[in-house]
C-alpha atoms as a PDB file:
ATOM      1  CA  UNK A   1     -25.554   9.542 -14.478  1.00  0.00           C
ATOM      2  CA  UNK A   2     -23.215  11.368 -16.866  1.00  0.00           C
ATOM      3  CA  UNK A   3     -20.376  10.139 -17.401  1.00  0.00           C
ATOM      4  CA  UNK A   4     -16.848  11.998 -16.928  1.00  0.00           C
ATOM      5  CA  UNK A   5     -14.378  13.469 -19.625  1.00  0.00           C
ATOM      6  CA  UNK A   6     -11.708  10.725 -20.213  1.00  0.00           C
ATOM      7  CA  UNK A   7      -8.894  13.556 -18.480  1.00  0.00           C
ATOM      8  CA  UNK A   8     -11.150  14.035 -15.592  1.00  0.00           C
ATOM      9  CA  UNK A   9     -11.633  10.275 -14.997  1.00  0.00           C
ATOM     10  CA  UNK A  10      -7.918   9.846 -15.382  1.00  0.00           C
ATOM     11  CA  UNK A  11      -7.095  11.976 -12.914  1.00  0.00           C
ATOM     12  CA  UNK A  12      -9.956  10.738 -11.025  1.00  0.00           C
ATOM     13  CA  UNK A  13      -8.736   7.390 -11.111  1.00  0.00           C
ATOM     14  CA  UNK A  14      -5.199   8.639 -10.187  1.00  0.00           C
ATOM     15  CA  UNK A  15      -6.012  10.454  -6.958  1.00  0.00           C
ATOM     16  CA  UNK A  16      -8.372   7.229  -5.813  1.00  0.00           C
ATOM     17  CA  UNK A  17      -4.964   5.219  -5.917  1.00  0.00           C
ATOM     18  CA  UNK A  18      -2.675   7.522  -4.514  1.00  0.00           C
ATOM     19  CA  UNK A  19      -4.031   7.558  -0.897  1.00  0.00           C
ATOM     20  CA  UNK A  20      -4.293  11.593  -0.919  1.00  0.00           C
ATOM     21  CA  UNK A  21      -7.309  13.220  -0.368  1.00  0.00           C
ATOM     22  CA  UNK A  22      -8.533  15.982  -2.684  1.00  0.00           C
ATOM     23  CA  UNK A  23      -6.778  18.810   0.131  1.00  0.00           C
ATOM     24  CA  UNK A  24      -3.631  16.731   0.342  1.00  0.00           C
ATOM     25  CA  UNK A  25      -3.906  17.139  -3.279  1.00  0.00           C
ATOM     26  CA  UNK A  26      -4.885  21.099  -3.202  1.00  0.00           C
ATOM     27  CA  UNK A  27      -1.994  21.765  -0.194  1.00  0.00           C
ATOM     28  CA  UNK A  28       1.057  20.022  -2.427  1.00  0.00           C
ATOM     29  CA  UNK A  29      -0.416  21.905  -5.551  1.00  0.00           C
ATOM     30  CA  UNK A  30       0.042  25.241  -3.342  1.00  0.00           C
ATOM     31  CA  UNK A  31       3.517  24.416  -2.717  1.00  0.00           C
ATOM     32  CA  UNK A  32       3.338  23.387   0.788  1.00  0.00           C
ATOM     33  CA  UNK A  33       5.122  19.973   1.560  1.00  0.00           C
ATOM     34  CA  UNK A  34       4.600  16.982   3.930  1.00  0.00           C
ATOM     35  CA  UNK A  35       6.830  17.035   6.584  1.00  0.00           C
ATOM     36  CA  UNK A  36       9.288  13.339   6.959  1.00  0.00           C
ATOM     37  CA  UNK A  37      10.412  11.758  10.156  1.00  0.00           C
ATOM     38  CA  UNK A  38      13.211  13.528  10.890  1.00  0.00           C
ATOM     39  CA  UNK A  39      11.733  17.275  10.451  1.00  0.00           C
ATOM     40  CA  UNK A  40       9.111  16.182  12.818  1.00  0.00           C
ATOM     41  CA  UNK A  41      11.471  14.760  15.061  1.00  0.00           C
ATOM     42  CA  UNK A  42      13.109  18.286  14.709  1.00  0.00           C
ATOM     43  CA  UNK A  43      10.140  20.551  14.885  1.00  0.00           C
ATOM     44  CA  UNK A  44       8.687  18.860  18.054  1.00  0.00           C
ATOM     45  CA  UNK A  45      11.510  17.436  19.838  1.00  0.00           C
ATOM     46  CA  UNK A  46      12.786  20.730  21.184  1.00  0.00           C
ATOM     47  CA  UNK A  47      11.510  22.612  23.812  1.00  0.00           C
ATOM     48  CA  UNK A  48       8.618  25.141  21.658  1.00  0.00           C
ATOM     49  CA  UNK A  49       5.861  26.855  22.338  1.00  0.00           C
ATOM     50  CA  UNK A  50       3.410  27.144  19.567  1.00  0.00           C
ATOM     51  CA  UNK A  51      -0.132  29.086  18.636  1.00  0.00           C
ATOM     52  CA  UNK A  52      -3.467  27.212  17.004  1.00  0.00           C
ATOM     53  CA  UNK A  53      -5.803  29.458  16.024  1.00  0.00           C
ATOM     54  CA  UNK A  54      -9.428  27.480  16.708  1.00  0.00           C
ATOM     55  CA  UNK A  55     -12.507  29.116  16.576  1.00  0.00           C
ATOM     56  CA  UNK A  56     -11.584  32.902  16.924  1.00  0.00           C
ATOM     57  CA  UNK A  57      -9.284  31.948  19.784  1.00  0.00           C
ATOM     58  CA  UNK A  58      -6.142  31.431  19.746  1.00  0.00           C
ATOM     59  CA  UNK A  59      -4.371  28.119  22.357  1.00  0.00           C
ATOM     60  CA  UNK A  60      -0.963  27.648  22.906  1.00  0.00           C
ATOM     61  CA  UNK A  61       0.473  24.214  23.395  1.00  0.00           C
ATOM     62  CA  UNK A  62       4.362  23.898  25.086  1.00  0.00           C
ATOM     63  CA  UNK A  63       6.041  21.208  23.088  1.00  0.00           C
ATOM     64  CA  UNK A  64       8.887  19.210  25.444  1.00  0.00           C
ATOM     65  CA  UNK A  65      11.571  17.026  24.084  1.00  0.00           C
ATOM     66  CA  UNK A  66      10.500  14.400  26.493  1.00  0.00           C
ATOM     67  CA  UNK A  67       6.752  13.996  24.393  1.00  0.00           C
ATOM     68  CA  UNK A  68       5.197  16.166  26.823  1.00  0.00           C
ATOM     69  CA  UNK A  69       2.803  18.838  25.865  1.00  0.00           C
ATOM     70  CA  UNK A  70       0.517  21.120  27.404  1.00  0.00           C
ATOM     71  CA  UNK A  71      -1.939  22.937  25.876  1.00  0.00           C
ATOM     72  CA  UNK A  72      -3.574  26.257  27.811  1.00  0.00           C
ATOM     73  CA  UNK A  73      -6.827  27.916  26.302  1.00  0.00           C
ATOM     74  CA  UNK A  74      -9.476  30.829  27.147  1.00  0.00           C
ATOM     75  CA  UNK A  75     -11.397  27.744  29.059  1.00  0.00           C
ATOM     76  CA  UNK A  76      -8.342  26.171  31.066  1.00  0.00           C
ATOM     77  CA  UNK A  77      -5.349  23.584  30.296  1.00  0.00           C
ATOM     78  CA  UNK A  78      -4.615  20.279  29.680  1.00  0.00           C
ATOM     79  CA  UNK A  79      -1.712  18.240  29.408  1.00  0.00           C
ATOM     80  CA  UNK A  80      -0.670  15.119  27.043  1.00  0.00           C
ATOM     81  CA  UNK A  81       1.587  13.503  25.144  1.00  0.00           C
ATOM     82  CA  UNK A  82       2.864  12.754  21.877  1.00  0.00           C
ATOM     83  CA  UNK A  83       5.227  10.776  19.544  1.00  0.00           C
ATOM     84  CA  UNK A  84       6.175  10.598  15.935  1.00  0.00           C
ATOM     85  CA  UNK A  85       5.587   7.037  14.230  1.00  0.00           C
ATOM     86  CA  UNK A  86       7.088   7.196  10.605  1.00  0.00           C
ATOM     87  CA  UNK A  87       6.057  10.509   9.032  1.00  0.00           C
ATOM     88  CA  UNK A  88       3.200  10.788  11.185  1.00  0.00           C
ATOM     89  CA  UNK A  89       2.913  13.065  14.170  1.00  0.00           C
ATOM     90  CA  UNK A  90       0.294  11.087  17.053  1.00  0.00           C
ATOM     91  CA  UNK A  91      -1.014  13.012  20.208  1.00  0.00           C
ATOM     92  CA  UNK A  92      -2.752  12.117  23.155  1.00  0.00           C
ATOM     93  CA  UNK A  93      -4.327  14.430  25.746  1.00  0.00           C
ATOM     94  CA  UNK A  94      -5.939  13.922  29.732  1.00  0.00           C
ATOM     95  CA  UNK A  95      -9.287  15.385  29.167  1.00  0.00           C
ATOM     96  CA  UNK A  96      -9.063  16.755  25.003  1.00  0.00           C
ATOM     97  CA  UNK A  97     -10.618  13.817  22.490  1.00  0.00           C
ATOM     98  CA  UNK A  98     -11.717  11.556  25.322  1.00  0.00           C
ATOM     99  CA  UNK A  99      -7.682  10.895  25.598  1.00  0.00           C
ATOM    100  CA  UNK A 100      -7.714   9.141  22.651  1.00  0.00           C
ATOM    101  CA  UNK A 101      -4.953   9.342  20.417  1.00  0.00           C
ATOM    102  CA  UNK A 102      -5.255  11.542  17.055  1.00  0.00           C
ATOM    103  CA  UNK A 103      -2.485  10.808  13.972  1.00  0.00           C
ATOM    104  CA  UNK A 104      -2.259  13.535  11.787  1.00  0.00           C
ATOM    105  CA  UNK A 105       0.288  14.702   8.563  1.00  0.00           C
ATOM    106  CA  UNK A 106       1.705  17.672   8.976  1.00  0.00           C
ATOM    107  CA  UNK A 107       2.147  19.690   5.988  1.00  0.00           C
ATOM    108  CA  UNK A 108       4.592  23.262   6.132  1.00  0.00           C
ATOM    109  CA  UNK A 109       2.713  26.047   4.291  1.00  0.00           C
ATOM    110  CA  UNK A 110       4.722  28.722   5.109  1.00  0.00           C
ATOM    111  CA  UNK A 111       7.604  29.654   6.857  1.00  0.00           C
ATOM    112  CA  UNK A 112       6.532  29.574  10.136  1.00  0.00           C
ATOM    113  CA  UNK A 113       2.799  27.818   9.779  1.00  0.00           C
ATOM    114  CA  UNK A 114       2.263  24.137   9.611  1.00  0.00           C
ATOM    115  CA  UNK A 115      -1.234  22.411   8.679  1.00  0.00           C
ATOM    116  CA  UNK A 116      -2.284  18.850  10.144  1.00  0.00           C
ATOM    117  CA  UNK A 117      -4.038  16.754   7.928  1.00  0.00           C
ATOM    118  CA  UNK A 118      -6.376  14.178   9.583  1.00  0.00           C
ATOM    119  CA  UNK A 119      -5.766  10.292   9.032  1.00  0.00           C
ATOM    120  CA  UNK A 120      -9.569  10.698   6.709  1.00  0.00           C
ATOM    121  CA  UNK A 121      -7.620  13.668   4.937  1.00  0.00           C
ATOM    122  CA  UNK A 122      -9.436  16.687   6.580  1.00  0.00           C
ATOM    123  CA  UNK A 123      -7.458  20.307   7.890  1.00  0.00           C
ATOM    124  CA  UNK A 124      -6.993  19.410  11.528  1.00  0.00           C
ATOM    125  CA  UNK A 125      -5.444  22.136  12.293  1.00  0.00           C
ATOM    126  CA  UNK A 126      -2.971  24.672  11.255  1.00  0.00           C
ATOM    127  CA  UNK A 127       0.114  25.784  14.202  1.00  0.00           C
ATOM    128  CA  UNK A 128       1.822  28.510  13.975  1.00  0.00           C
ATOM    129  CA  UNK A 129       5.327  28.588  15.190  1.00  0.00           C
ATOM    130  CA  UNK A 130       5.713  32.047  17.814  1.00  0.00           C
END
């Protein structure tokens, strides 16, 4: 096995420590930033309806202050809720992921999209604001 270059396994060796994956590490290098408590708080505690484009379609999930959210697709709707716990941003669905909850980091990469970032580091998802 061939060893790395002593800058590569620095860097290597810094990115194993600092709990980002390699696309954490490619979104802040891009410019786009992790959103903090109170910008989620902001972002999804008003009432908002926003657009996820999944698979050539497009779903729109209602965002209420209350937690609720409901998400309506090509193949029906489904309703949920979700909460922000420290700078994470954790939803739950009826029917959608078994209802189990998903956690995800939400990262702004433009003005009015936003990418979630799985707790294994993985694009969840990117929401665009209408």
């Amino acid at each position: 096995m061939k060893m790395p270059t002593p800058p590569m396994f620095v860097l290597w060796i810094a990115l194993s420590f600092s709990g980002c994956s390699s696309h954490e590490v490619q979104l802040r290098m891009s410019g786009a930033r992790m959103l903090s408590y109170s910008e989620l708080e902001n972002l999804f505690h008003a009432e908002r309806t926003v657009e996820f484009p999944i698979l050539g379609q497009v779903a729109t999930v209602d965002y209420y202050p209350d937690g609720r959210q409901v998400i309506h697709w090509d193949n029906g709707t489904d309703t949920g809720t979700f909460r922000i716990e420290n700078d994470w941003f954790c939803s739950t669905w009826s029917r959608l992921r078994n209802g189990e909850e998903s956690c995800s980091k939400i990262y702004k990469i433009s003005e009015t999209e936003y990418e979630f970032v799985g707790n294994d580091g993985t694009s969840a998802a990117i929401m665009r604001l209408k």
